[in-house]
C-alpha atoms as a PDB file:
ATOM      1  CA  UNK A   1     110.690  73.601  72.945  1.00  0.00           C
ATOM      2  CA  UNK A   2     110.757  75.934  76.247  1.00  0.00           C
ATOM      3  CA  UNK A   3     110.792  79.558  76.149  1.00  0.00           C
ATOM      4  CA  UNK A   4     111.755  82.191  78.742  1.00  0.00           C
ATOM      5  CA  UNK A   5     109.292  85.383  77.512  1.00  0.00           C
ATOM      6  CA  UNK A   6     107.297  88.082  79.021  1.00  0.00           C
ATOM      7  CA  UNK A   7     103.778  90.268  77.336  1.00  0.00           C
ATOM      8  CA  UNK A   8     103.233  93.478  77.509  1.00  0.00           C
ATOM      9  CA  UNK A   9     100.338  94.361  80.085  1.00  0.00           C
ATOM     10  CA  UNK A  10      99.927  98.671  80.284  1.00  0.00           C
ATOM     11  CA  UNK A  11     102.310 100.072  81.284  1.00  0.00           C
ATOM     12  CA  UNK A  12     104.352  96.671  82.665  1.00  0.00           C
ATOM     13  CA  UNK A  13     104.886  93.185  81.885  1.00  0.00           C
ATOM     14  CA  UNK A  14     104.075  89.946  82.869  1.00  0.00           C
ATOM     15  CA  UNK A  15     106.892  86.806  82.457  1.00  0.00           C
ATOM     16  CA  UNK A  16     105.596  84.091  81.281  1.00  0.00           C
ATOM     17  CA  UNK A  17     107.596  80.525  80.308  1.00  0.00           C
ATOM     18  CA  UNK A  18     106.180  77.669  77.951  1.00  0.00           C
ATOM     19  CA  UNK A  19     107.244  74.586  77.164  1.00  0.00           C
ATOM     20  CA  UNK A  20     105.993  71.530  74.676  1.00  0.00           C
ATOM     21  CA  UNK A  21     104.722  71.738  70.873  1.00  0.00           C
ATOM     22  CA  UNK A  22     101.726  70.614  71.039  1.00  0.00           C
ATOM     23  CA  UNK A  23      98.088  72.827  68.989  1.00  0.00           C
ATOM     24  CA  UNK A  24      96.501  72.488  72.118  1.00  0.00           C
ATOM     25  CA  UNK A  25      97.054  76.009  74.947  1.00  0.00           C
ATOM     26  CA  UNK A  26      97.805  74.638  78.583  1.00  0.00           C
ATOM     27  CA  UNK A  27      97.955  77.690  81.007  1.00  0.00           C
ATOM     28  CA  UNK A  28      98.819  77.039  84.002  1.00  0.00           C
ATOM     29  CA  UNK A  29      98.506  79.837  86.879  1.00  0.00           C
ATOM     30  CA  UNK A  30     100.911  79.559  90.188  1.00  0.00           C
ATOM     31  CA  UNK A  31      99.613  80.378  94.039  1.00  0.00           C
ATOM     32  CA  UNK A  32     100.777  83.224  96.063  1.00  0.00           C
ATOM     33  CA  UNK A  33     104.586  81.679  96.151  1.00  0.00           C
ATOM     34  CA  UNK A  34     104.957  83.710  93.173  1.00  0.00           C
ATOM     35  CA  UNK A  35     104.683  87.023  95.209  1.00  0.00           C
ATOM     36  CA  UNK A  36     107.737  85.826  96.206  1.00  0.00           C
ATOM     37  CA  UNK A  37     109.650  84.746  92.916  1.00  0.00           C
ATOM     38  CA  UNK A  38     108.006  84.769  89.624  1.00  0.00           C
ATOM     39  CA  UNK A  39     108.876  82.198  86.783  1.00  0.00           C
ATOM     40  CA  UNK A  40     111.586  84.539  84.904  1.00  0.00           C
ATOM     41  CA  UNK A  41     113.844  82.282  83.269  1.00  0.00           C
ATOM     42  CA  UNK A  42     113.023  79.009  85.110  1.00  0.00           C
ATOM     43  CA  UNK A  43     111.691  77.441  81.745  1.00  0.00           C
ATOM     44  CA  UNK A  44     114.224  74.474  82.429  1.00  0.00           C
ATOM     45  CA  UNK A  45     113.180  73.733  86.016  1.00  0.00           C
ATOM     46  CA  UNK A  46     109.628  74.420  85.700  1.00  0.00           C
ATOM     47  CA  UNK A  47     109.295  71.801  82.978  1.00  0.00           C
ATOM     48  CA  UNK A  48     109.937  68.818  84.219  1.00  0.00           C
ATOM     49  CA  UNK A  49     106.510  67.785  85.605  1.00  0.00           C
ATOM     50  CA  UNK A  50     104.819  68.573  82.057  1.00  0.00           C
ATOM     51  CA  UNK A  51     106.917  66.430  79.606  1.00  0.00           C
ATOM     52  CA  UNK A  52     104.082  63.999  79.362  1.00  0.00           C
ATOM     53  CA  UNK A  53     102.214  67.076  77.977  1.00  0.00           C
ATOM     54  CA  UNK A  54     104.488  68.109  75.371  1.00  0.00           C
ATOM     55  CA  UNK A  55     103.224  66.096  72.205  1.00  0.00           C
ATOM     56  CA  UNK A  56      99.504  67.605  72.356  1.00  0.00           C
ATOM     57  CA  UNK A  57     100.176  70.818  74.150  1.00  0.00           C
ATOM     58  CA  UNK A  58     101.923  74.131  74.426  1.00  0.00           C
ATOM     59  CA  UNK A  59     102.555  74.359  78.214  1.00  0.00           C
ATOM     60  CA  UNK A  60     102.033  78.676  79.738  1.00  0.00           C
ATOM     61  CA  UNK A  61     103.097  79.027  83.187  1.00  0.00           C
ATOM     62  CA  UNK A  62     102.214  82.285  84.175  1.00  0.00           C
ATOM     63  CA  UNK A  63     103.583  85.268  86.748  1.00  0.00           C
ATOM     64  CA  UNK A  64     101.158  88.218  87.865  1.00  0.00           C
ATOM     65  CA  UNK A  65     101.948  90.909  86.218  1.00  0.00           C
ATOM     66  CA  UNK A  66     105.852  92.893  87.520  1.00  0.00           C
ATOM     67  CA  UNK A  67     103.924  96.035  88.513  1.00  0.00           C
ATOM     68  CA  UNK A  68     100.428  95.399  90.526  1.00  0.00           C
ATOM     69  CA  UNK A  69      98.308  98.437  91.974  1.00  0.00           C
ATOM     70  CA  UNK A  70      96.992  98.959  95.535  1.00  0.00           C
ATOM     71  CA  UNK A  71      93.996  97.378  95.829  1.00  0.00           C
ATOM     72  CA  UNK A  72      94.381  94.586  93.068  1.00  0.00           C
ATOM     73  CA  UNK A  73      91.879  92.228  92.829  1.00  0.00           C
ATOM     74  CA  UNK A  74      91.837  88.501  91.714  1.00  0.00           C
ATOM     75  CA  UNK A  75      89.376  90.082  89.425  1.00  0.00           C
ATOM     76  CA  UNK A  76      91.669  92.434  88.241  1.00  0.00           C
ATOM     77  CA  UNK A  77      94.053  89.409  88.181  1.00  0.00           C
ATOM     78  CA  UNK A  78      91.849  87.548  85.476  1.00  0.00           C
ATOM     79  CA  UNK A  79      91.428  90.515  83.576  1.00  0.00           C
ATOM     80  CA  UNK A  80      95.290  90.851  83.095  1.00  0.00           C
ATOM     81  CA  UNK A  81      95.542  87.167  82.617  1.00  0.00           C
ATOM     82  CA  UNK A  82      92.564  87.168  79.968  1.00  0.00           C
ATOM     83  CA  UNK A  83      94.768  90.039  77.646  1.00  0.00           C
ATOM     84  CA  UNK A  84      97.878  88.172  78.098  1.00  0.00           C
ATOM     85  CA  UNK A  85      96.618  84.978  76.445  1.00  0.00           C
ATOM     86  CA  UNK A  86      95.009  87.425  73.994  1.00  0.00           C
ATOM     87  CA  UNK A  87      98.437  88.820  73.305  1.00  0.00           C
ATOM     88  CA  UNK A  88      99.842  85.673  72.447  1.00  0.00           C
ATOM     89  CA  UNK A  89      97.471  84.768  69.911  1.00  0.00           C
ATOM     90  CA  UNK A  90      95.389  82.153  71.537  1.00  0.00           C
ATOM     91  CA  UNK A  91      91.961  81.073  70.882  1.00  0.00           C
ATOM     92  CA  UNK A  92      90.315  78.444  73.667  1.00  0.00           C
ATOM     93  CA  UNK A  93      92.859  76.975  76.373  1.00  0.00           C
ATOM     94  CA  UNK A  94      92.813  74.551  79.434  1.00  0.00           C
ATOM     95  CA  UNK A  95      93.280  76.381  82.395  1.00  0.00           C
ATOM     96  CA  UNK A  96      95.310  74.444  85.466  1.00  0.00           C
ATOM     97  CA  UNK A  97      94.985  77.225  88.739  1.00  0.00           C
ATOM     98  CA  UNK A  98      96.932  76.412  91.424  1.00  0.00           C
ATOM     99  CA  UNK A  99      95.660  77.131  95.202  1.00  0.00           C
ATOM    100  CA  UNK A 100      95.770  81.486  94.236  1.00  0.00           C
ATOM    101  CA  UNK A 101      95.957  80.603  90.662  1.00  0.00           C
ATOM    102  CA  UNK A 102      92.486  79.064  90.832  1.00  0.00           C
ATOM    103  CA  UNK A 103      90.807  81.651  92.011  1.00  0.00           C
ATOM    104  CA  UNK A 104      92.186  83.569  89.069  1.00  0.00           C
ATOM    105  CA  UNK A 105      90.952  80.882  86.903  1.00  0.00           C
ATOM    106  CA  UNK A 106      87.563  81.072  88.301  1.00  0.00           C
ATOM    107  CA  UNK A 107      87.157  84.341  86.907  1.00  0.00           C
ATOM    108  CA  UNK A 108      88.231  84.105  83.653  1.00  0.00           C
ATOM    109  CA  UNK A 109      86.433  80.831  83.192  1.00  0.00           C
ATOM    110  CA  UNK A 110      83.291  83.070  84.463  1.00  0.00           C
ATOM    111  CA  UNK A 111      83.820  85.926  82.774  1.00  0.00           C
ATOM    112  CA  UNK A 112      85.133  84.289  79.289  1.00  0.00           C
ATOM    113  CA  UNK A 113      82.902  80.937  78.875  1.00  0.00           C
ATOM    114  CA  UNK A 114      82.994  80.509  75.204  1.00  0.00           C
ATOM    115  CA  UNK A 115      87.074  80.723  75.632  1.00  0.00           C
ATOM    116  CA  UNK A 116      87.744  77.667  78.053  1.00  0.00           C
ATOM    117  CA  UNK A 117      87.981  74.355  76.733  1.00  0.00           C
ATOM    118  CA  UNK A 118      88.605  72.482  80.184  1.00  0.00           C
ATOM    119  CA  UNK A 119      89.160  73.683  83.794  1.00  0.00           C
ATOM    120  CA  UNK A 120      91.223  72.096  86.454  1.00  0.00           C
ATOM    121  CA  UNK A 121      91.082  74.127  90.098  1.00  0.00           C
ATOM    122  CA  UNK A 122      93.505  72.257  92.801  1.00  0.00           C
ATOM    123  CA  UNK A 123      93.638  72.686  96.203  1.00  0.00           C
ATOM    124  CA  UNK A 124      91.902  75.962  96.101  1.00  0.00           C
ATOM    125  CA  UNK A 125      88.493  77.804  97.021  1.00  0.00           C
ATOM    126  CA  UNK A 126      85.999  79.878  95.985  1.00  0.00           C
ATOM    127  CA  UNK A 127      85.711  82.605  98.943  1.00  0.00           C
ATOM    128  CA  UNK A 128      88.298  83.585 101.622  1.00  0.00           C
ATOM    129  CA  UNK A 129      86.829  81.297 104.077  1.00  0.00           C
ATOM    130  CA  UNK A 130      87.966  81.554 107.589  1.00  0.00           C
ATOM    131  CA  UNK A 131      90.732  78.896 107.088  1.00  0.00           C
ATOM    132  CA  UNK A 132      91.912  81.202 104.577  1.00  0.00           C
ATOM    133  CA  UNK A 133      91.775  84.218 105.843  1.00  0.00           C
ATOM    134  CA  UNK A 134      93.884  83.169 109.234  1.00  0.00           C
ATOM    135  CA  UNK A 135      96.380  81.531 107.356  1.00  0.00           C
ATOM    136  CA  UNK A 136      97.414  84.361 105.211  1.00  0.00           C
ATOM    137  CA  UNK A 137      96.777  87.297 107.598  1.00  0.00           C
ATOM    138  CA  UNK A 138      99.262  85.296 109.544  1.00  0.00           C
ATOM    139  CA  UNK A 139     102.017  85.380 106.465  1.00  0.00           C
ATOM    140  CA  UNK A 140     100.572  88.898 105.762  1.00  0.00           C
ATOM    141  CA  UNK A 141     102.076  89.638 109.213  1.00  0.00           C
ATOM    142  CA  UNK A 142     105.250  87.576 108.971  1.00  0.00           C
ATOM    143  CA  UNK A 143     106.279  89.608 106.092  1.00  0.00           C
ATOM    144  CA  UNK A 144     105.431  92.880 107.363  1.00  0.00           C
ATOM    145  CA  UNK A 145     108.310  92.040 109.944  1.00  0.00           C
ATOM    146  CA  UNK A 146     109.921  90.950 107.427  1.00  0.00           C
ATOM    147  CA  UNK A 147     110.741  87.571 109.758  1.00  0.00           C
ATOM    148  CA  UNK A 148     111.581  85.353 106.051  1.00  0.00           C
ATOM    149  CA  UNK A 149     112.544  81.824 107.894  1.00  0.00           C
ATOM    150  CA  UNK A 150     108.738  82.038 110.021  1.00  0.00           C
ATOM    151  CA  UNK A 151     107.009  82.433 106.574  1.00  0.00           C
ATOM    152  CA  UNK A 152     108.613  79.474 104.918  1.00  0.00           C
ATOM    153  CA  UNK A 153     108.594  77.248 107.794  1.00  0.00           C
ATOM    154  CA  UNK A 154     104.857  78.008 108.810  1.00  0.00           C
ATOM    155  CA  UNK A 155     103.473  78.065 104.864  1.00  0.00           C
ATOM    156  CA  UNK A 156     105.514  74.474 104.856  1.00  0.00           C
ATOM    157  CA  UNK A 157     103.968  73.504 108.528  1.00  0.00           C
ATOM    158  CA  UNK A 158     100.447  74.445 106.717  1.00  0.00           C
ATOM    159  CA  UNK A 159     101.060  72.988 103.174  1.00  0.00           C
ATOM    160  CA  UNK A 160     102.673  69.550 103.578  1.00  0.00           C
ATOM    161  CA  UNK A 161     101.793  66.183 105.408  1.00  0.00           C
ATOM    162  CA  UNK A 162     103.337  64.899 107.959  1.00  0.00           C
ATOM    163  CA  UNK A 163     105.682  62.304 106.322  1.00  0.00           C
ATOM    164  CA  UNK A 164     106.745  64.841 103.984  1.00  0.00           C
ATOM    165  CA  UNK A 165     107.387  67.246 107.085  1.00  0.00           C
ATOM    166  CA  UNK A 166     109.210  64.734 108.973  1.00  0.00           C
ATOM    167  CA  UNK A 167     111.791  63.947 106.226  1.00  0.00           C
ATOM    168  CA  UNK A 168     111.915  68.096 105.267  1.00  0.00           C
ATOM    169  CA  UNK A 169     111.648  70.038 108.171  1.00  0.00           C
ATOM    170  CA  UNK A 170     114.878  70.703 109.040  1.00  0.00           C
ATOM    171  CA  UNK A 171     116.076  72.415 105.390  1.00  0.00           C
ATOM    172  CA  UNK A 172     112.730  74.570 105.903  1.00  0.00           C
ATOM    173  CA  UNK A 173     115.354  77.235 107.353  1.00  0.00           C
ATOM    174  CA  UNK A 174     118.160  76.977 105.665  1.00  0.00           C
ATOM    175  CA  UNK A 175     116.221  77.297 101.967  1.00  0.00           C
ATOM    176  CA  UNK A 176     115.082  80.544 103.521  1.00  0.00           C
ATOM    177  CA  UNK A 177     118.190  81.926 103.974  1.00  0.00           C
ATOM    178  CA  UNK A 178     118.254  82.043 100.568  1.00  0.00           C
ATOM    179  CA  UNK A 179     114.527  83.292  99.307  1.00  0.00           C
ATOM    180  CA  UNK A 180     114.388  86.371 100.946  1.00  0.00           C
ATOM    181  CA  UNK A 181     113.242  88.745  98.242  1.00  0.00           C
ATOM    182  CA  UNK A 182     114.274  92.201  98.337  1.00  0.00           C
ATOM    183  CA  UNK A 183     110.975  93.643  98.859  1.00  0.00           C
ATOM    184  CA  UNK A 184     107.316  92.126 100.101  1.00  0.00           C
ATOM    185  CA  UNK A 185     105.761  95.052  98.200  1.00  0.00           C
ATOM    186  CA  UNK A 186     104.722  91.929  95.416  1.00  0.00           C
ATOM    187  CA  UNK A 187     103.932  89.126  98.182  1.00  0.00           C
ATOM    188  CA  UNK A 188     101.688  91.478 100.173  1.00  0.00           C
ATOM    189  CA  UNK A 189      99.780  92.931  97.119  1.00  0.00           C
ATOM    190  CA  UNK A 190      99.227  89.249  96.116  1.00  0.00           C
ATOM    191  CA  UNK A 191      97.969  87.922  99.566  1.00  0.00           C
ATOM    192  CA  UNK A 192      95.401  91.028 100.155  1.00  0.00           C
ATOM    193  CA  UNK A 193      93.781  90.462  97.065  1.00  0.00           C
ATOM    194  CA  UNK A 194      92.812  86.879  98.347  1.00  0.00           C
ATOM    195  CA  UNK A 195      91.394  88.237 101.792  1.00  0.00           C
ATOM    196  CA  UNK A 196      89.234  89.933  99.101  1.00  0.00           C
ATOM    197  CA  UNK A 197      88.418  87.221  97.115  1.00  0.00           C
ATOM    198  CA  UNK A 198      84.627  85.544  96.871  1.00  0.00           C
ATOM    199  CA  UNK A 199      83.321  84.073  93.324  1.00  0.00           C
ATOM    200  CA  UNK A 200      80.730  81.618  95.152  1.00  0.00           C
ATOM    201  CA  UNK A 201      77.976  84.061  93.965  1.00  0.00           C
ATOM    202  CA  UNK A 202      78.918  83.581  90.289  1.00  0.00           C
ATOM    203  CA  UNK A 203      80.209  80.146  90.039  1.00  0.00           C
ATOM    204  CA  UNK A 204      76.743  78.736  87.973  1.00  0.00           C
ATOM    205  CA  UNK A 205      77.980  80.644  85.329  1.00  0.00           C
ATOM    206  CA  UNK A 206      81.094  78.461  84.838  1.00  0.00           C
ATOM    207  CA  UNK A 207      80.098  76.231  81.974  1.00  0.00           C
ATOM    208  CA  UNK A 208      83.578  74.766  80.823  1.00  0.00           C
ATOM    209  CA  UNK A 209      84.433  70.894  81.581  1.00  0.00           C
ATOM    210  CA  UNK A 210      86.085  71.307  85.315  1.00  0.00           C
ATOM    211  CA  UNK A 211      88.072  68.907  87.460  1.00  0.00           C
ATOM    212  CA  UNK A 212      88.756  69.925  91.372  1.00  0.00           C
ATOM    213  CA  UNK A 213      91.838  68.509  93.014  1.00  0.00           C
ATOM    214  CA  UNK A 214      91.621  69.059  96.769  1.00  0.00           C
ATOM    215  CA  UNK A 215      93.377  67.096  99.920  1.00  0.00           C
ATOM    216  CA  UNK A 216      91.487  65.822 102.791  1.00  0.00           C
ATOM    217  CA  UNK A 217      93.954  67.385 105.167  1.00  0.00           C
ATOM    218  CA  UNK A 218      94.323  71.041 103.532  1.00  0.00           C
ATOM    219  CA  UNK A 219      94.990  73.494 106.644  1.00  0.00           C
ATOM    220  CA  UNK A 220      95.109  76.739 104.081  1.00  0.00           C
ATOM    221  CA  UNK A 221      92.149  76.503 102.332  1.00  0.00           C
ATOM    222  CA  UNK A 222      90.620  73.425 104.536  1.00  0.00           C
ATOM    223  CA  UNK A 223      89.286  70.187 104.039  1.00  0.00           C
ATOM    224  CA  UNK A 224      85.758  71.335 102.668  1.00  0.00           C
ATOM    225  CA  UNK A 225      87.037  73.893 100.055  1.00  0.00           C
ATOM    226  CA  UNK A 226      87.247  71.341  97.100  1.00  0.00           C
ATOM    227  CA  UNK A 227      83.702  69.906  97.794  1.00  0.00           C
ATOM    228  CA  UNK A 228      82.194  73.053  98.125  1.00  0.00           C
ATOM    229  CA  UNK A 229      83.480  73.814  94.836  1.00  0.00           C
ATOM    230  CA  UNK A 230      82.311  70.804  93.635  1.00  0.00           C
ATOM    231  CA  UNK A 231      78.731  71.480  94.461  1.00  0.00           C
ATOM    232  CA  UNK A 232      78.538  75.304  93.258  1.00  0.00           C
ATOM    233  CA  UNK A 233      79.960  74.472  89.982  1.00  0.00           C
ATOM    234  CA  UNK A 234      77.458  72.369  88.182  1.00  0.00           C
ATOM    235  CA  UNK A 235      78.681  68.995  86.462  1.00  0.00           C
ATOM    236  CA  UNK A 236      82.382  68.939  88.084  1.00  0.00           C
ATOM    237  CA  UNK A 237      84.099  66.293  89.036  1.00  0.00           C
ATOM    238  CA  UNK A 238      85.802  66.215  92.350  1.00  0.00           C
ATOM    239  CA  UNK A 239      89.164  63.854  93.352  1.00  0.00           C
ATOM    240  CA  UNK A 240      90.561  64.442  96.818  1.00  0.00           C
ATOM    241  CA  UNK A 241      94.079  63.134  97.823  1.00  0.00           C
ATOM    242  CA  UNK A 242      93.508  61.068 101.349  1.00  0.00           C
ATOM    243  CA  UNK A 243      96.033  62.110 103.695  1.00  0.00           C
ATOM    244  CA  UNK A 244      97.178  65.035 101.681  1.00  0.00           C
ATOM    245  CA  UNK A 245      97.086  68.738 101.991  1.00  0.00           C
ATOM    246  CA  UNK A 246      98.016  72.187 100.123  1.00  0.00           C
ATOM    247  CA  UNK A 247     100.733  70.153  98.763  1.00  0.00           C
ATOM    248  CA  UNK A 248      99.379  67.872  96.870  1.00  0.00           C
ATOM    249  CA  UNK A 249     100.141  68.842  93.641  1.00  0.00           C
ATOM    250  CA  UNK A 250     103.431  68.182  94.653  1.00  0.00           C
ATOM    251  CA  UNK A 251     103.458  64.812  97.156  1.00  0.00           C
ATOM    252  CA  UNK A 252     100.919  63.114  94.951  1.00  0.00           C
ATOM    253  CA  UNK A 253     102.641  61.326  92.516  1.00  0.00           C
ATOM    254  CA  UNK A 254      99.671  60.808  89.825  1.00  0.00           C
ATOM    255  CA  UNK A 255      98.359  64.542  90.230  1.00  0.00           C
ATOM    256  CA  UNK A 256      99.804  65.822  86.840  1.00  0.00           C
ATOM    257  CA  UNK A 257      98.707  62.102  85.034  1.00  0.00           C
ATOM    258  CA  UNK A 258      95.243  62.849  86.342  1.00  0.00           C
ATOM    259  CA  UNK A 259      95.437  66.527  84.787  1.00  0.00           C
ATOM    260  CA  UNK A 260      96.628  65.115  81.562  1.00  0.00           C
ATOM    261  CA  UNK A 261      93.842  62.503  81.665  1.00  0.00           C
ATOM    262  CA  UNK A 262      91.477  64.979  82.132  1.00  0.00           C
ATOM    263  CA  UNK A 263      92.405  67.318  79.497  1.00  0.00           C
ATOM    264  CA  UNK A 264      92.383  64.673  77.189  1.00  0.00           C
ATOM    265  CA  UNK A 265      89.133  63.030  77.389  1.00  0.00           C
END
């Protein structure tokens, strides 16, 4: 089964897709890319790394909500999240956050204990660390000039390693010909609220099951995010990808057996 659907948040909406039949609630929250396309009606294409999911669970990729405030918050973030999976009638879920969609996670998995069965964070952090903050002031500034083909080429540059880069560079510019949204309005809202972002003084409350996926060579969150995550949440397990970066939940080819694995146990 896969679904192309959206819940009512206020006075907006926020898409959603799902895929799988399974009783058990798989969300699974995106990074900033989706400032710059959401998951409307990709249901098809966003499948295909989750089939190994669908027998045991019902699959939720998640967009931020269509229309976001000044001065959003991850915080504010979670809270939307939180009433969405409300809204849909579910009870305890996994969470899987991706690099922005981890930070989200932290919160709800803070602020909601008794409602997360299992957390996985990858290749994300748990404060706007320098790293951070340098990486997406620079796209901040890239898209305030609206220069499309420097953001995709530098967030590649940043996310992927070098044999990936080396076999990819050179369609970095032409894909971007192609991705320019309409507006940044979405993209820049998104990136401020991680410049804002710091859960480390809140992260012993976390009491779920949690996994950390990090890569030793991460240049936007940096090497040290995923260990320092590690030690502030108590009982986590940590798995970094040698030679790996941002991207690793793409490159590595085991990275959504090891989420499945983990959700299982």
């Amino acid at each position: 089964m896969r679904k192309n659907g959206s819940v009512k948040i206020g006075n907006t909406e926020m898409y959603y897709v799902s895929f799988g039949n399974g009783r058990r609630n798989l969300i699974v929250l995106p990074g900033l890319s989706d400032g710059l396309a959401t998951v409307k009606d990709k249901a098809w294409i966003l499948s295909a790394p989750y089939r190994k999911f669908f027998r045991d669970y019902t699959v939720y990729m998640f967009s931020r909500k269509n229309d976001m405030p000044e001065g959003y918050t991850i915080r504010d973030m979670a809270k939307d999240q939180f009433m969405a999976i409300q809204k849909l009638g579910m009870d305890q879920v996994y969470l899987l956050g991706v690099s922005q969609g981890g930070m989200i996670c932290q919160y709800i998995a803070i602020d909601h204990p008794d409602k997360v069965k299992k957390m996985i964070l990858a290749v994300t952090a748990s404060h706007a660390n320098t790293i951070v903050k340098e990486a997406v002031s620079g796209w901040i500034d890239m898209a305030m000039r609206q220069d499309h083909t420097a953001l995709m080429v530098d967030t590649a540059d940043k996310m992927y390693s070098e044999e990936y880069l080396r076999k990819n560079r050179k369609y970095f510019p032409v894909v971007a010909r192609f991705t320019k949204p309409s507006s940044y309005d979405r993209f820049l809202k998104n990136a401020c609220a991680i410049l804002g972002f710091d859960s480390r003084n809140e992260l012993a409350k976390i009491s779920c099951p949690t996994l950390i996926l990090g890569g030793s060579d991460d240049r936007i969150v940096g090497k040290n995010a995923a260990s320092e995550l590690n030690t502030q949440i108590a009982g986590s397990e940590l798995f970094v990808y040698e030679g790996l970066g941002h991207g690793a939940f793409e490159e590595a080819k085991d990275f959504y057996d090891r989420v499945l694995e983990f959700c299982d146990l």
